[in-house]
PDB file of N, CA and C in Angstrom:
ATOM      1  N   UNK A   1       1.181   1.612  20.205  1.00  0.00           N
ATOM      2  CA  UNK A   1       1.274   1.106  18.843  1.00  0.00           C
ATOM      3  C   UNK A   1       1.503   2.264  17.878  1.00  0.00           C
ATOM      4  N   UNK A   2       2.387   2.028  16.907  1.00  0.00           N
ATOM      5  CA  UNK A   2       2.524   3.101  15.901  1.00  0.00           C
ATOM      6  C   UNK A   2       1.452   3.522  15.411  1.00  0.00           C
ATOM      7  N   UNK A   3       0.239   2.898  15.167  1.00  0.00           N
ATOM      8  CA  UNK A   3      -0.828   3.263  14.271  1.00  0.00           C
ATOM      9  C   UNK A   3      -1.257   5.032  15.091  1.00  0.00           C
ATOM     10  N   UNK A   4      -1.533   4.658  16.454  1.00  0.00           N
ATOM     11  CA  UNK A   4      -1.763   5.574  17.464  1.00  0.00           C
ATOM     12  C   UNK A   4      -1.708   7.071  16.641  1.00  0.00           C
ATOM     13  N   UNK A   5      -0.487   7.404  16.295  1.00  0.00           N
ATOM     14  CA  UNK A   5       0.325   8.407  16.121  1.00  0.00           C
ATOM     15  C   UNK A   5      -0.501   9.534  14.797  1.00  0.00           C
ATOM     16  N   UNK A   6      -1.076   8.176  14.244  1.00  0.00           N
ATOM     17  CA  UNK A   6      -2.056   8.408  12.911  1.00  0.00           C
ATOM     18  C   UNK A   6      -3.742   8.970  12.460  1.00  0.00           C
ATOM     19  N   UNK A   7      -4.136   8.380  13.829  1.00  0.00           N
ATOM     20  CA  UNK A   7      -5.250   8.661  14.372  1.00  0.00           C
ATOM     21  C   UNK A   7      -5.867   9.995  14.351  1.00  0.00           C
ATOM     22  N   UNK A   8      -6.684  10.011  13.954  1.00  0.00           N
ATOM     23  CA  UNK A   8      -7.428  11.854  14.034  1.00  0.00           C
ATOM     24  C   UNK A   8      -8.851  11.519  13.077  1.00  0.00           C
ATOM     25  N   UNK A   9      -9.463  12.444  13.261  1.00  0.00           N
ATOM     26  CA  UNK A   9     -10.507  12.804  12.823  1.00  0.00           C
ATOM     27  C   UNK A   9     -11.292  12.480  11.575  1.00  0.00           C
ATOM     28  N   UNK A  10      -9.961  13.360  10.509  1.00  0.00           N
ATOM     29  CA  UNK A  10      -9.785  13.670   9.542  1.00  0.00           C
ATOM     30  C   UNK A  10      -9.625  11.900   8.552  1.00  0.00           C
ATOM     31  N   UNK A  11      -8.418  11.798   9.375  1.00  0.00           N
ATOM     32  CA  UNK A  11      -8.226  10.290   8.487  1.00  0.00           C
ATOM     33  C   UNK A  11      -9.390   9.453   8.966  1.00  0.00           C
ATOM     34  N   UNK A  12      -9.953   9.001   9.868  1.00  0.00           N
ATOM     35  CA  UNK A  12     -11.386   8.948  10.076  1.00  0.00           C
ATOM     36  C   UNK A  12     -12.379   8.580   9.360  1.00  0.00           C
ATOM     37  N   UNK A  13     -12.503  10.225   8.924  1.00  0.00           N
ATOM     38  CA  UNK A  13     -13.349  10.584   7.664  1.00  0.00           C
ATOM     39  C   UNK A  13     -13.323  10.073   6.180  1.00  0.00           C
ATOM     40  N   UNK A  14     -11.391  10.269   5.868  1.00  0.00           N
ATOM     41  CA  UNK A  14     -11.123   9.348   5.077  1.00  0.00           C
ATOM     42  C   UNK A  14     -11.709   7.947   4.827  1.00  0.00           C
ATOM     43  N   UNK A  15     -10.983   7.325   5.742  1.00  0.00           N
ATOM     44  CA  UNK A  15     -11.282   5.779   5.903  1.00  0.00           C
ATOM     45  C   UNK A  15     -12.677   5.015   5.517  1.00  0.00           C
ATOM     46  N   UNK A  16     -13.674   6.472   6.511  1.00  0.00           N
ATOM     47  CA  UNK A  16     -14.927   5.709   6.468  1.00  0.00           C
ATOM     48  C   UNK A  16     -15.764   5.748   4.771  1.00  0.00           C
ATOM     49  N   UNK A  17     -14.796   7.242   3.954  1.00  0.00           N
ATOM     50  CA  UNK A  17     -14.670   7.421   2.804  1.00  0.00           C
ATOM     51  C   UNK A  17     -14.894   6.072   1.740  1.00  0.00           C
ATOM     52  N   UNK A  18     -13.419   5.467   2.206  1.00  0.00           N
ATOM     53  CA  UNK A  18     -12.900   4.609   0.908  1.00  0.00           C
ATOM     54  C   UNK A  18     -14.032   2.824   1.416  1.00  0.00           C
ATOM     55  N   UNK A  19     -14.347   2.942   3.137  1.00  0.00           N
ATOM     56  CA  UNK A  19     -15.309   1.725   2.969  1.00  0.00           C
ATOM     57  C   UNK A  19     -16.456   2.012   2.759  1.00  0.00           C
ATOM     58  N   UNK A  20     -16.822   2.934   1.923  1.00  0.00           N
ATOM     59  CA  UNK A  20     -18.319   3.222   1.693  1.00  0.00           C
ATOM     60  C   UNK A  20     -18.416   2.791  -0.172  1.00  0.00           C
ATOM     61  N   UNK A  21     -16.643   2.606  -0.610  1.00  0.00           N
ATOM     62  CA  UNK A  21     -16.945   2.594  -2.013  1.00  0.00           C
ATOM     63  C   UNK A  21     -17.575   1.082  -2.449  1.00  0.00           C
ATOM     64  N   UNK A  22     -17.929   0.582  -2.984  1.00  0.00           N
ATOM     65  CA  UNK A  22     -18.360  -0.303  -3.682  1.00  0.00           C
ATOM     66  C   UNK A  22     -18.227  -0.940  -4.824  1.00  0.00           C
ATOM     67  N   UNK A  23     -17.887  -0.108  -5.515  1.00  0.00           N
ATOM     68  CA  UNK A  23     -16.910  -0.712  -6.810  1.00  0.00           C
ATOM     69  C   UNK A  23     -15.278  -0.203  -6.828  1.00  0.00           C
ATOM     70  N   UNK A  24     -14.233  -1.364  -7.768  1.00  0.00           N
ATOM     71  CA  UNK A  24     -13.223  -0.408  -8.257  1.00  0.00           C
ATOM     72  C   UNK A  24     -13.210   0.750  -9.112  1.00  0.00           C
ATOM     73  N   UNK A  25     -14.095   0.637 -10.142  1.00  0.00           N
ATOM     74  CA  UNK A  25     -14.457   1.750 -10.397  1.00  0.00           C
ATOM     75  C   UNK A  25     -14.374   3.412  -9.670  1.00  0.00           C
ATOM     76  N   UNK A  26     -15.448   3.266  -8.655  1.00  0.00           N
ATOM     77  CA  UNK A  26     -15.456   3.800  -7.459  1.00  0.00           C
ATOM     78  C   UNK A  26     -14.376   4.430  -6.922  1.00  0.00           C
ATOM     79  N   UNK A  27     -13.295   3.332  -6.982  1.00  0.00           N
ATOM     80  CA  UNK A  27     -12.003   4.030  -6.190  1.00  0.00           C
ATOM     81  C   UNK A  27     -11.008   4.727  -7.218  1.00  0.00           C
ATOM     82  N   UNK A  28     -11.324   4.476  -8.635  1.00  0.00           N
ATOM     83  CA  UNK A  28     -10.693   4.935  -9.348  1.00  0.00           C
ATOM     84  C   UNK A  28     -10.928   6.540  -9.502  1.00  0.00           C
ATOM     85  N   UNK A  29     -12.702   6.567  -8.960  1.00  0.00           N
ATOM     86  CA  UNK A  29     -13.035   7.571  -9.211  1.00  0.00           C
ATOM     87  C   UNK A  29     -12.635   8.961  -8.001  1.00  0.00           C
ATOM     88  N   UNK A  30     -12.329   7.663  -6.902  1.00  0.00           N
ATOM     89  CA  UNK A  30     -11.735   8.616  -5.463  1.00  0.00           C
ATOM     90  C   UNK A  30     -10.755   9.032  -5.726  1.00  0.00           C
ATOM     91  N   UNK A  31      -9.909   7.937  -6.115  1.00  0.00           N
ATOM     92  CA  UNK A  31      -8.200   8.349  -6.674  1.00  0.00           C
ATOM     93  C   UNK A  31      -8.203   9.542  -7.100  1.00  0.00           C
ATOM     94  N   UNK A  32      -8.725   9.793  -8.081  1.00  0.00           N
ATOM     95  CA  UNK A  32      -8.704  10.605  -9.816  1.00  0.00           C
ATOM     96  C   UNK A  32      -8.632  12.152  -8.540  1.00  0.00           C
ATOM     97  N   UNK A  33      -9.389  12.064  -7.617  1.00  0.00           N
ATOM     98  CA  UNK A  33      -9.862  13.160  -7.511  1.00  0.00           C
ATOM     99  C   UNK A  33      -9.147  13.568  -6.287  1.00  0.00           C
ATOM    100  N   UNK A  34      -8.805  12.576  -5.249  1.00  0.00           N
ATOM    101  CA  UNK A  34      -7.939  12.623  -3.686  1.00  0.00           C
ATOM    102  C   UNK A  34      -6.566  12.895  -3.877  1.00  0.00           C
ATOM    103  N   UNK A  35      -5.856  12.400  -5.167  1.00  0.00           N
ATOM    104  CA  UNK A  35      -4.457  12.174  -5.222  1.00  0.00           C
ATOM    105  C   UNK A  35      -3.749  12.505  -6.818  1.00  0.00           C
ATOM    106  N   UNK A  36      -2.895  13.018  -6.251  1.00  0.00           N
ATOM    107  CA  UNK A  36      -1.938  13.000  -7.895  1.00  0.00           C
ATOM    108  C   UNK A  36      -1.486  11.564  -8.514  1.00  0.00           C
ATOM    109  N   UNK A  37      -1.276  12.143  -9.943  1.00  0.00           N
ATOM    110  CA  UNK A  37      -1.052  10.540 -10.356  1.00  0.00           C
ATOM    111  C   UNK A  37       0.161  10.036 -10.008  1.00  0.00           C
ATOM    112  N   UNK A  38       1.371  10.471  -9.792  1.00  0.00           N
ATOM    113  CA  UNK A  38       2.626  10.113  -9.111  1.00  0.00           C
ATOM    114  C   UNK A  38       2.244   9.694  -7.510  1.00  0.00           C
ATOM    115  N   UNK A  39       1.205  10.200  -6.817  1.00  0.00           N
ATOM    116  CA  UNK A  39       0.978   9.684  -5.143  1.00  0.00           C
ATOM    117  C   UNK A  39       0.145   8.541  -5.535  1.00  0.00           C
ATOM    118  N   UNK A  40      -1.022   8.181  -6.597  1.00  0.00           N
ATOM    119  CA  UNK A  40      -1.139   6.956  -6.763  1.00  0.00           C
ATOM    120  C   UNK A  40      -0.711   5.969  -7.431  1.00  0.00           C
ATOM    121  N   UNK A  41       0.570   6.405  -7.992  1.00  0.00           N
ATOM    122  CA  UNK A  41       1.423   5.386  -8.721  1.00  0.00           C
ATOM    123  C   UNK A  41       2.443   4.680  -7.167  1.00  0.00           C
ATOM    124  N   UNK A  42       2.774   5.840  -6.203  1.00  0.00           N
ATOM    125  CA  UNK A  42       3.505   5.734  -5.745  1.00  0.00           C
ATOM    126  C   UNK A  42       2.785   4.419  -4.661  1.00  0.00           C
ATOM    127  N   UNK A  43       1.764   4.372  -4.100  1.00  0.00           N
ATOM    128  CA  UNK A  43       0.971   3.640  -3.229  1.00  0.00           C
ATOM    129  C   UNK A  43       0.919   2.358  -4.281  1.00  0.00           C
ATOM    130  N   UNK A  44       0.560   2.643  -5.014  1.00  0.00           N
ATOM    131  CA  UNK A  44       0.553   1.203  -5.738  1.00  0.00           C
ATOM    132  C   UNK A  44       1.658   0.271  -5.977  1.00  0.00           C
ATOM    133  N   UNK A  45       2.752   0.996  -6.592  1.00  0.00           N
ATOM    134  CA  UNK A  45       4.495   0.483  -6.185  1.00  0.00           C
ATOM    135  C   UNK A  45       5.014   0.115  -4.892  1.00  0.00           C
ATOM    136  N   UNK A  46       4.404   0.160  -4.310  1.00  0.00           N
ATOM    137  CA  UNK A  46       4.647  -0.017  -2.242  1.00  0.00           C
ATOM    138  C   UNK A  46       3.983  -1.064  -2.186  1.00  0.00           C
ATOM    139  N   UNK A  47       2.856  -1.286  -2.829  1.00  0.00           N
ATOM    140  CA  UNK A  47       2.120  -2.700  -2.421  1.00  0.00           C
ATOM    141  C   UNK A  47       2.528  -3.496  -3.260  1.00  0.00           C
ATOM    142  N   UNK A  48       2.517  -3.242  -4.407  1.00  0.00           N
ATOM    143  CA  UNK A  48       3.753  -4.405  -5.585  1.00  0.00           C
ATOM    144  C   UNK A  48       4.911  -5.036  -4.729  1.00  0.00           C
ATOM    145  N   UNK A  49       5.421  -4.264  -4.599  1.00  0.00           N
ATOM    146  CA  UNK A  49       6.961  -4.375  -3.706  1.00  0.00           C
ATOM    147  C   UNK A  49       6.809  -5.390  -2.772  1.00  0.00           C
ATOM    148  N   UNK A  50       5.958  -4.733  -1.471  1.00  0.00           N
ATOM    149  CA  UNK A  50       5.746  -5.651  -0.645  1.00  0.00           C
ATOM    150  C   UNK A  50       4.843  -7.130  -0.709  1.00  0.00           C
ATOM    151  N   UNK A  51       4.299  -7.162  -2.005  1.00  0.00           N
ATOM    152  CA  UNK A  51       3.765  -8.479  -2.828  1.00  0.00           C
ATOM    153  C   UNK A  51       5.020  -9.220  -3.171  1.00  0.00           C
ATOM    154  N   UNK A  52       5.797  -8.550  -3.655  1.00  0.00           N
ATOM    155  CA  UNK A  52       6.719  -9.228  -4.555  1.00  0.00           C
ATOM    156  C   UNK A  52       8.182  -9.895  -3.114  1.00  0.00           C
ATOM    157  N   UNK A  53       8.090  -8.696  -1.975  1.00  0.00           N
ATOM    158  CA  UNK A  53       9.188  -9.022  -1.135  1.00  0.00           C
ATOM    159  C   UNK A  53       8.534 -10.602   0.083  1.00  0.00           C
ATOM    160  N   UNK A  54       7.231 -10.284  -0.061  1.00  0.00           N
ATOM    161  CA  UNK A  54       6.194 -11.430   0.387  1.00  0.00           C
ATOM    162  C   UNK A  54       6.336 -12.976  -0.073  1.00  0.00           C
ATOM    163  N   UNK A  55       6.310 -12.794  -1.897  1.00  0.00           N
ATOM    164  CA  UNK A  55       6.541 -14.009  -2.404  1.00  0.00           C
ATOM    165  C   UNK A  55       8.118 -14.277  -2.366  1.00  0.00           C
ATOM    166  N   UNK A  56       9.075 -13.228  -1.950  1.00  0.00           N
ATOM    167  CA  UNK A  56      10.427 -13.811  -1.957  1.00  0.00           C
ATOM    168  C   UNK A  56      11.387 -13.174  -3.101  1.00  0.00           C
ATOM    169  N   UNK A  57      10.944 -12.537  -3.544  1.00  0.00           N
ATOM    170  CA  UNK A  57      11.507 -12.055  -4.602  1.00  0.00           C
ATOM    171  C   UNK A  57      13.085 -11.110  -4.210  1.00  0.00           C
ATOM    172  N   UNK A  58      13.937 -11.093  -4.264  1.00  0.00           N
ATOM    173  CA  UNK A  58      15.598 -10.362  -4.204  1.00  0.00           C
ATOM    174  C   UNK A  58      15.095  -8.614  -4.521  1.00  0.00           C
ATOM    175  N   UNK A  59      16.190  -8.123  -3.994  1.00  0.00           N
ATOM    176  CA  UNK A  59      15.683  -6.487  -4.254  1.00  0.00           C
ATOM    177  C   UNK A  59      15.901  -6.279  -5.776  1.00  0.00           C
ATOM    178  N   UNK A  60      16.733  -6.966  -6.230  1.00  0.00           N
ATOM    179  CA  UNK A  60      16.981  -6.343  -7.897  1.00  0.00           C
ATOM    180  C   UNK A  60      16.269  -7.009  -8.305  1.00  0.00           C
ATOM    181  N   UNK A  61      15.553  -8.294  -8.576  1.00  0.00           N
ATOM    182  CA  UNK A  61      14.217  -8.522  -9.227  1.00  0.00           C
ATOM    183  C   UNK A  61      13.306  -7.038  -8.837  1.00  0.00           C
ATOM    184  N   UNK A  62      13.171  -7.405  -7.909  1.00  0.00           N
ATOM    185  CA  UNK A  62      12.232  -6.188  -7.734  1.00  0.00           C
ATOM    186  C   UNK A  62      12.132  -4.733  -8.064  1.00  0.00           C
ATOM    187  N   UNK A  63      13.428  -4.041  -7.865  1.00  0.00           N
ATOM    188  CA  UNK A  63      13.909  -2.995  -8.368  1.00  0.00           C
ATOM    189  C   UNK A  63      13.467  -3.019  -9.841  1.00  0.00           C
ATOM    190  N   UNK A  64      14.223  -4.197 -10.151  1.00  0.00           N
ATOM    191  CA  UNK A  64      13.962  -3.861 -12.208  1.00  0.00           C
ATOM    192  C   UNK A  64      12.432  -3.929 -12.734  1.00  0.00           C
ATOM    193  N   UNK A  65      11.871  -5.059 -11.898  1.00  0.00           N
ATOM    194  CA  UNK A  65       9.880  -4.902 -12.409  1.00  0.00           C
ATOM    195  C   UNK A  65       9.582  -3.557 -11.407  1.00  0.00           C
ATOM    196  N   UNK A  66       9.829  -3.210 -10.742  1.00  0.00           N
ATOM    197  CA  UNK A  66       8.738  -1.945 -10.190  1.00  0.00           C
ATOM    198  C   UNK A  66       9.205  -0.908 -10.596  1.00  0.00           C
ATOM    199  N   UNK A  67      10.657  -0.447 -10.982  1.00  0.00           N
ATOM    200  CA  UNK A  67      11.189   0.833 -10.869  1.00  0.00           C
ATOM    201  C   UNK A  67      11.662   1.085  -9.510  1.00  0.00           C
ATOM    202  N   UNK A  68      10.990   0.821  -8.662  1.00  0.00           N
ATOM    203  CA  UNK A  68      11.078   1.134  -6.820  1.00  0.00           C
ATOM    204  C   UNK A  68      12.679   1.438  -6.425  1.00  0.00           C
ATOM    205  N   UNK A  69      13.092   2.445  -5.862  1.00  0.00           N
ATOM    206  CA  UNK A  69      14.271   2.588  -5.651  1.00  0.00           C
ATOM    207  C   UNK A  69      14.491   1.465  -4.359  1.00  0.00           C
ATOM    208  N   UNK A  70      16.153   1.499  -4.210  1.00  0.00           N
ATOM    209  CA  UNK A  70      16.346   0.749  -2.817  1.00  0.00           C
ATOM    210  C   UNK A  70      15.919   1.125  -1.322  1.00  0.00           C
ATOM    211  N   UNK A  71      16.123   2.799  -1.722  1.00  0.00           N
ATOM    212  CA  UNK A  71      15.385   3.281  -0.412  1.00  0.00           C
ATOM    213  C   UNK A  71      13.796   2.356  -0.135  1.00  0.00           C
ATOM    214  N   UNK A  72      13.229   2.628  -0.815  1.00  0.00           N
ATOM    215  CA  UNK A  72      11.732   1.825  -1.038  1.00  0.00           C
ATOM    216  C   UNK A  72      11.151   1.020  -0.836  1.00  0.00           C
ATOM    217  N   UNK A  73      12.143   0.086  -1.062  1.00  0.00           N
ATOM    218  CA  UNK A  73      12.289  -1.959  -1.002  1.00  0.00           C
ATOM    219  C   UNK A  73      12.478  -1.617   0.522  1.00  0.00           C
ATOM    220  N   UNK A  74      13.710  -1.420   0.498  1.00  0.00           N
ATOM    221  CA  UNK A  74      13.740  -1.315   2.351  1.00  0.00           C
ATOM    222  C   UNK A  74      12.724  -0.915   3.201  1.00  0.00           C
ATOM    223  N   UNK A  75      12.338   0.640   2.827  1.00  0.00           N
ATOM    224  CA  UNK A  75      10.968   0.686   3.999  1.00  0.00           C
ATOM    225  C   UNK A  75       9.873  -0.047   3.776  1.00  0.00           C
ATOM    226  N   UNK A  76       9.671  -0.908   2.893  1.00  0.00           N
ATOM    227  CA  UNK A  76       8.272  -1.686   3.155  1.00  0.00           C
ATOM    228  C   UNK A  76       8.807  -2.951   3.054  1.00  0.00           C
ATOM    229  N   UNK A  77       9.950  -3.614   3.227  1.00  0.00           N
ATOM    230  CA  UNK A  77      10.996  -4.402   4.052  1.00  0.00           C
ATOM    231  C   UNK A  77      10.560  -4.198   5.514  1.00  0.00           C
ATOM    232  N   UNK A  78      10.846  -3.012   5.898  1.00  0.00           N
ATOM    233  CA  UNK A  78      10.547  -2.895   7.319  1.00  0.00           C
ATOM    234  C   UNK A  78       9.452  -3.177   7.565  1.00  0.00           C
ATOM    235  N   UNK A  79       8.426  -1.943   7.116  1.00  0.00           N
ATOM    236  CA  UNK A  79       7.098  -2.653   7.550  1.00  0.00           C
ATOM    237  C   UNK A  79       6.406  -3.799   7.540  1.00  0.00           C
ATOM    238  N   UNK A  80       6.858  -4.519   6.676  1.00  0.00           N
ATOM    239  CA  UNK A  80       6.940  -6.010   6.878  1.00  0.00           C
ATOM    240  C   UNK A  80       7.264  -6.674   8.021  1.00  0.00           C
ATOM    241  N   UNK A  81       8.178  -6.250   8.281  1.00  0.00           N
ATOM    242  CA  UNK A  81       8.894  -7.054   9.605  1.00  0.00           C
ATOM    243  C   UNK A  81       8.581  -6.333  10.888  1.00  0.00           C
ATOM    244  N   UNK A  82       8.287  -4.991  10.807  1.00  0.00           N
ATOM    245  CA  UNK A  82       7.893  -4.278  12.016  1.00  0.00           C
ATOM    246  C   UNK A  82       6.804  -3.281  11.944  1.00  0.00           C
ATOM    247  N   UNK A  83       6.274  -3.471  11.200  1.00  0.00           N
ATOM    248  CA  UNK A  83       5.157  -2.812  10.713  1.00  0.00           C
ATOM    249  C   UNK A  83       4.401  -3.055  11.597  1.00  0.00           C
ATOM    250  N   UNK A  84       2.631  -2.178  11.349  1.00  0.00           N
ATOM    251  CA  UNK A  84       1.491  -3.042  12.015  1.00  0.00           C
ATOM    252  C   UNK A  84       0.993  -3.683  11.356  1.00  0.00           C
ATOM    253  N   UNK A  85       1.251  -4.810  10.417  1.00  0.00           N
ATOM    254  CA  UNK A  85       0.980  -5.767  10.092  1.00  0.00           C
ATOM    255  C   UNK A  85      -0.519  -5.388   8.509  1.00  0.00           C
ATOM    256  N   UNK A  86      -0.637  -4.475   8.166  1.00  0.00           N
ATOM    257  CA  UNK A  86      -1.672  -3.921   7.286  1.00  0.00           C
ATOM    258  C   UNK A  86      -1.173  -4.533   5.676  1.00  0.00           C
ATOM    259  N   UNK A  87       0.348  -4.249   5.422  1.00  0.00           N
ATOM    260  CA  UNK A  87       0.811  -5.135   4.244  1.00  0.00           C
ATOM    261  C   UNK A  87       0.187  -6.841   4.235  1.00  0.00           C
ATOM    262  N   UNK A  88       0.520  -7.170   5.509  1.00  0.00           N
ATOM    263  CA  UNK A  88       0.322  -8.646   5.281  1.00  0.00           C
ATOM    264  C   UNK A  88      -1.333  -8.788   5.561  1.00  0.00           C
ATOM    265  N   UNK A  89      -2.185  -8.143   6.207  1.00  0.00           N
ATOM    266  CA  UNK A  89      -3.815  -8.284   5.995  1.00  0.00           C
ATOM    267  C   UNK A  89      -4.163  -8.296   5.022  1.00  0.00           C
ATOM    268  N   UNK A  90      -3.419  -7.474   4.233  1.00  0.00           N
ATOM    269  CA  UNK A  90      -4.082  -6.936   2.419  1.00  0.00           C
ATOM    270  C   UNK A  90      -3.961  -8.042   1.887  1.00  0.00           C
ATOM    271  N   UNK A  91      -2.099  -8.190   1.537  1.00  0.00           N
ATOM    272  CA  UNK A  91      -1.674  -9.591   0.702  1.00  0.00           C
ATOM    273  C   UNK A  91      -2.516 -10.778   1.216  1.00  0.00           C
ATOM    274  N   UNK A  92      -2.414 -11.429   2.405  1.00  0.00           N
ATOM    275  CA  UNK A  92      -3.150 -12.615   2.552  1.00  0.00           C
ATOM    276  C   UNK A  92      -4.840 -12.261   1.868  1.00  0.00           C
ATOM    277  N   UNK A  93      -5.623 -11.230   2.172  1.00  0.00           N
ATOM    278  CA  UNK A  93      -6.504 -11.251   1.116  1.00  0.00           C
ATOM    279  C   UNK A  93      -6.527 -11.312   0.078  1.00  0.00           C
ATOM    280  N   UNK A  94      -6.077 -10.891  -0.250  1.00  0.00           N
ATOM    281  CA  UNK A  94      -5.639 -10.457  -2.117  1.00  0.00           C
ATOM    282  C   UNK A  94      -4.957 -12.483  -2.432  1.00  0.00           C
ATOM    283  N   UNK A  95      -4.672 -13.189  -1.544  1.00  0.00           N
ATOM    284  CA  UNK A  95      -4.622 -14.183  -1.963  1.00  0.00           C
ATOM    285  C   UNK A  95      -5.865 -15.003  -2.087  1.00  0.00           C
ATOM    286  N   UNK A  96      -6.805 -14.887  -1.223  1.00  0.00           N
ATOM    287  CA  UNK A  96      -8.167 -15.487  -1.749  1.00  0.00           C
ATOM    288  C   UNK A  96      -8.985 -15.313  -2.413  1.00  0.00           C
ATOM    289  N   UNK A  97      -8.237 -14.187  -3.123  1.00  0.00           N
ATOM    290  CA  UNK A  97      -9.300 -13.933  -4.423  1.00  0.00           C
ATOM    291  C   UNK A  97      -8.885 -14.552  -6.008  1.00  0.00           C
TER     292      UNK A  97
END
């Protein structure tokens, strides 16, 4: 499985990081401090995208609300379709709320 490839220690550590937070707050406060604001603009535009390519939305809808280049749309196009499936765990949650 692709995930495989990802695996280590380190991200691990991460992971067990971000499920220890408890509020959004919280993660705002991980963000602020783990990532630049362009790497968390950029993660956040990837999950828009793939929200928006989810509900059906055309690449130029999408393009024009996200900014997201075409390169962009496409790879989380892919991962959609051949991904390990982590876009669509999120979205289907993010729908029961």
């Amino acid at each position: 499985m692709q995930i495989d490839k990802l695996r280590g220690q380190q991200l691990d550590q991460m992971f067990d990081a971000m499920l220890s937070i408890k509020t959004r707050e919280e993660f705002y406060q991980l963000f602020d401090d783990l990532a630049t604001m362009n790497e968390i603009q950029s993660l956040a535009q990837r999950l828009q995208v793939a929200k928006m390519l989810n509900d059906g939305d055309t690449y130029s809808q999408i393009e024009k609300e996200t900014k997201a280049s075409t390169a962009t749309i496409s790879r989380v196009r892919r991962c959609l379709d051949y991904g390990s499936d982590g876009y669509k765990i999120v979205l289907e949650r993010m729908k029961d709320k």
